[in-house]
Protein backbone atom coordinates (compact mmCIF):
# COMPACT_ATOMS: atom_id res chain seq x y z
CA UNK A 1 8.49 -6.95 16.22
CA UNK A 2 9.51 -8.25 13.22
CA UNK A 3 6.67 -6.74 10.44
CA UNK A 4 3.82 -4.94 10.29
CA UNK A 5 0.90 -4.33 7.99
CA UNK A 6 -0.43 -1.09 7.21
CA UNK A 7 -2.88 -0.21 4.77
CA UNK A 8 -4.80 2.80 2.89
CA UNK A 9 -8.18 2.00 1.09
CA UNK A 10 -10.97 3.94 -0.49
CA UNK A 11 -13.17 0.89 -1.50
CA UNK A 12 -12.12 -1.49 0.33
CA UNK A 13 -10.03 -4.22 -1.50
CA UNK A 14 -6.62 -3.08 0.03
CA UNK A 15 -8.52 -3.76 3.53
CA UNK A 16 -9.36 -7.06 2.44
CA UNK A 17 -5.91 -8.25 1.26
CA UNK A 18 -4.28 -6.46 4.13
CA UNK A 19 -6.44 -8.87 6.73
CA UNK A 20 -6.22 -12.42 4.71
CA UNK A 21 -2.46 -11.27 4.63
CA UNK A 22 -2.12 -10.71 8.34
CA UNK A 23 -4.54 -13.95 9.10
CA UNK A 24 -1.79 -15.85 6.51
CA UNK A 25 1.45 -14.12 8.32
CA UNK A 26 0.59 -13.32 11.64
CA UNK A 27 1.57 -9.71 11.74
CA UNK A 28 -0.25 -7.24 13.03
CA UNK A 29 -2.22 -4.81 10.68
CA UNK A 30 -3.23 -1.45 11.13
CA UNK A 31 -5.42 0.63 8.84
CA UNK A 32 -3.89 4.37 7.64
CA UNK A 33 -6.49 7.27 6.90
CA UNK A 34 -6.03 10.71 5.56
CA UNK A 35 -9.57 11.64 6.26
CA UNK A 36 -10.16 12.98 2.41
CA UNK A 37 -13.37 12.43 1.09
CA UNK A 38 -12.58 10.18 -1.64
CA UNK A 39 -16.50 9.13 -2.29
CA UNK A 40 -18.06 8.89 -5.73
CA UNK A 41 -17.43 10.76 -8.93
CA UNK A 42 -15.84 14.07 -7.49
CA UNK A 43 -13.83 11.83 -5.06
CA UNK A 44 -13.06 9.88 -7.98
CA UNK A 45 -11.71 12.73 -9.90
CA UNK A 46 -9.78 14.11 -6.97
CA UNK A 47 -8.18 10.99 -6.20
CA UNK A 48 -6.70 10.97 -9.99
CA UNK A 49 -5.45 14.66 -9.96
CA UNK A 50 -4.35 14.51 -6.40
CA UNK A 51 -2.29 11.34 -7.87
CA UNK A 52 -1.07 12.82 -11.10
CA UNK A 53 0.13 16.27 -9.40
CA UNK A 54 2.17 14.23 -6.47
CA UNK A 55 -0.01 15.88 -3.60
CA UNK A 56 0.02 14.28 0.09
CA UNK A 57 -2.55 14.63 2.59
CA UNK A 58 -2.33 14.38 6.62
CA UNK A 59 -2.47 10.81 7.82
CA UNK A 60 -3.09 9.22 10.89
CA UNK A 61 -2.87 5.67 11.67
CA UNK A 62 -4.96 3.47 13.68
CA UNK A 63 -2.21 2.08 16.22
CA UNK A 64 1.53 2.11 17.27
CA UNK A 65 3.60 1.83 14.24
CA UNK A 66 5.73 -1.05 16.54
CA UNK A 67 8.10 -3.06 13.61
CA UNK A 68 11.00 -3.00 12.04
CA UNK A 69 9.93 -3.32 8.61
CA UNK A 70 6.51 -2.63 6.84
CA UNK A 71 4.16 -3.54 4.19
CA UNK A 72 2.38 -0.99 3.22
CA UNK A 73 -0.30 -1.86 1.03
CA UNK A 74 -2.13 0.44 -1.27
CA UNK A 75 -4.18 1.34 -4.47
CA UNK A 76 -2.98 2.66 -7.48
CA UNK A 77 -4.68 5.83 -8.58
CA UNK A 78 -4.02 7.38 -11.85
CA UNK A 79 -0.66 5.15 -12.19
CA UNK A 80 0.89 6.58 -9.10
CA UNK A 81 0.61 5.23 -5.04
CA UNK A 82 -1.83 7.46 -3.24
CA UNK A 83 -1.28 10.63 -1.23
CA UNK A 84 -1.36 8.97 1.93
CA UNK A 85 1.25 5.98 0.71
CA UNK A 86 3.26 8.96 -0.56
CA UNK A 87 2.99 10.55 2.79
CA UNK A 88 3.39 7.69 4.99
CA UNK A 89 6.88 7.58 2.74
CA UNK A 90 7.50 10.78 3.52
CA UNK A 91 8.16 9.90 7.23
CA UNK A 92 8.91 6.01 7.68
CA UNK A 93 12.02 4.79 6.26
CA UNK A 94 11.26 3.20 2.53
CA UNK A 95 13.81 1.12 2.58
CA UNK A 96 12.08 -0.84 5.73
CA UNK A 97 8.81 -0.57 3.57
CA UNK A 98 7.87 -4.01 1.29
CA UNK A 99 4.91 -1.50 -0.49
CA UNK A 100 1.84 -3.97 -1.63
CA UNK A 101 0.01 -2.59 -4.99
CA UNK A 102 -3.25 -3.36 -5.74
CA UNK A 103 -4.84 -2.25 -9.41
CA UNK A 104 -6.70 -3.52 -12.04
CA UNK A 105 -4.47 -2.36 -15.36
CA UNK A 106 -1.20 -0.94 -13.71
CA UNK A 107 1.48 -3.14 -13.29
CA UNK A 108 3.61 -3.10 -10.14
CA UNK A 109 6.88 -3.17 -11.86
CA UNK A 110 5.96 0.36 -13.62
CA UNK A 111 5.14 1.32 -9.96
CA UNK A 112 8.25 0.61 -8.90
CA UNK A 113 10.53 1.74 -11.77
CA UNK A 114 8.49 5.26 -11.38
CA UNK A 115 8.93 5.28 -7.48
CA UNK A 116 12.72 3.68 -7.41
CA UNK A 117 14.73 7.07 -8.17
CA UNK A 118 12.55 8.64 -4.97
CA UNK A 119 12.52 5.69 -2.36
CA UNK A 120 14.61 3.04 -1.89
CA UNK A 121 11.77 0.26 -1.40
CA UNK A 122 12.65 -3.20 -0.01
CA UNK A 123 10.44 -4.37 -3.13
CA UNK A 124 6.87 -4.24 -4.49
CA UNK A 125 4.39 -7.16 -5.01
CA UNK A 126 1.07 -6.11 -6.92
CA UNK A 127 -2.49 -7.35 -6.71
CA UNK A 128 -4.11 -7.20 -9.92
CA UNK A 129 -7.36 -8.85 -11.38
CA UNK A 130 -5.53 -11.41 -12.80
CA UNK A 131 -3.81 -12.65 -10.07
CA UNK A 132 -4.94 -15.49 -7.96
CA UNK A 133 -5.44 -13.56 -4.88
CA UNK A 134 -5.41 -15.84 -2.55
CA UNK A 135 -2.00 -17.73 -3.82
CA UNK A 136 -0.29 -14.08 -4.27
CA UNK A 137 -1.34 -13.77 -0.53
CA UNK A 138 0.14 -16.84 0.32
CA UNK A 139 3.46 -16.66 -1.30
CA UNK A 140 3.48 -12.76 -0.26
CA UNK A 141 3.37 -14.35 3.67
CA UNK A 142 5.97 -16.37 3.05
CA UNK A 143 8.26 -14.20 1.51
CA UNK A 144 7.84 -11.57 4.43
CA UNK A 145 9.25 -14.46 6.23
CA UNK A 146 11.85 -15.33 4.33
CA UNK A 147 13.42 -11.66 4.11
């Protein structure tokens, strides 16, 4: 198998992207959890700290992890990938991971320039509110096809 989708999402917007971008590609996507309580204000809070201090947590993910390569798409919390992203990098080869961003003021290039001297990504993309989602999820498939 050539690529694979995984995902982490508190509110839901990484799911969404992650599906319309396996509907657009035709990989397979599977959904990553850490089983943290990340619900309203104190799982607000504890999302940003856990962030800022470089914690992981446990993950588990819904299926066989059956690709060469991976996208791996996740939100930004507090400027930084979550715990579970960091995790999941922690035990899957970065440089088969393509890792997906999705924020409303960080920018993925900061992302990337902060995560570059740790893993050696295949690249970032970024979701943002200003993007045309559905266009970046289009020219996302067809650059996983491409590479």
């Amino acid at each position: 198998m050539d690529w694979m989708i995984v995902y982490f999402t508190r509110t839901g917007n990484c799911e969404r992207i992650a599906k319309k971008l396996a509907e657009a590609s035709g990989y397979p996507v599977v959904r990553m959890n850490d089983n943290v309580n990340w619900s309203g204000f104190f799982g607000f809070m504890k999302a940003g700290f856990y962030a800022l201090t470089g914690r992981r947590t446990k993950i588990t993910v819904e299926g066989k992890l059956e690709a060469d390569r991976i996208v791996l798409i996740t939100p930004i919390w507090a400027g930084s990938i979550t715990p579970a992203a960091k995790s999941f990098l922690d035990h899957f080869d970065p440089s088969k991971v393509l890792l997906v961003t999705v924020s409303e003021v960080t920018k993925p290039e900061d992302v990337y320039r902060a995560l570059k001297r740790k893993y050696n990504l295949l690249g970032v993309h970024g979701f943002n509110r200003q993007v045309d989602e559905d266009k970046s999820i289009k020219e996302l498939a067809e650059k996983l096809q491409r590479v």
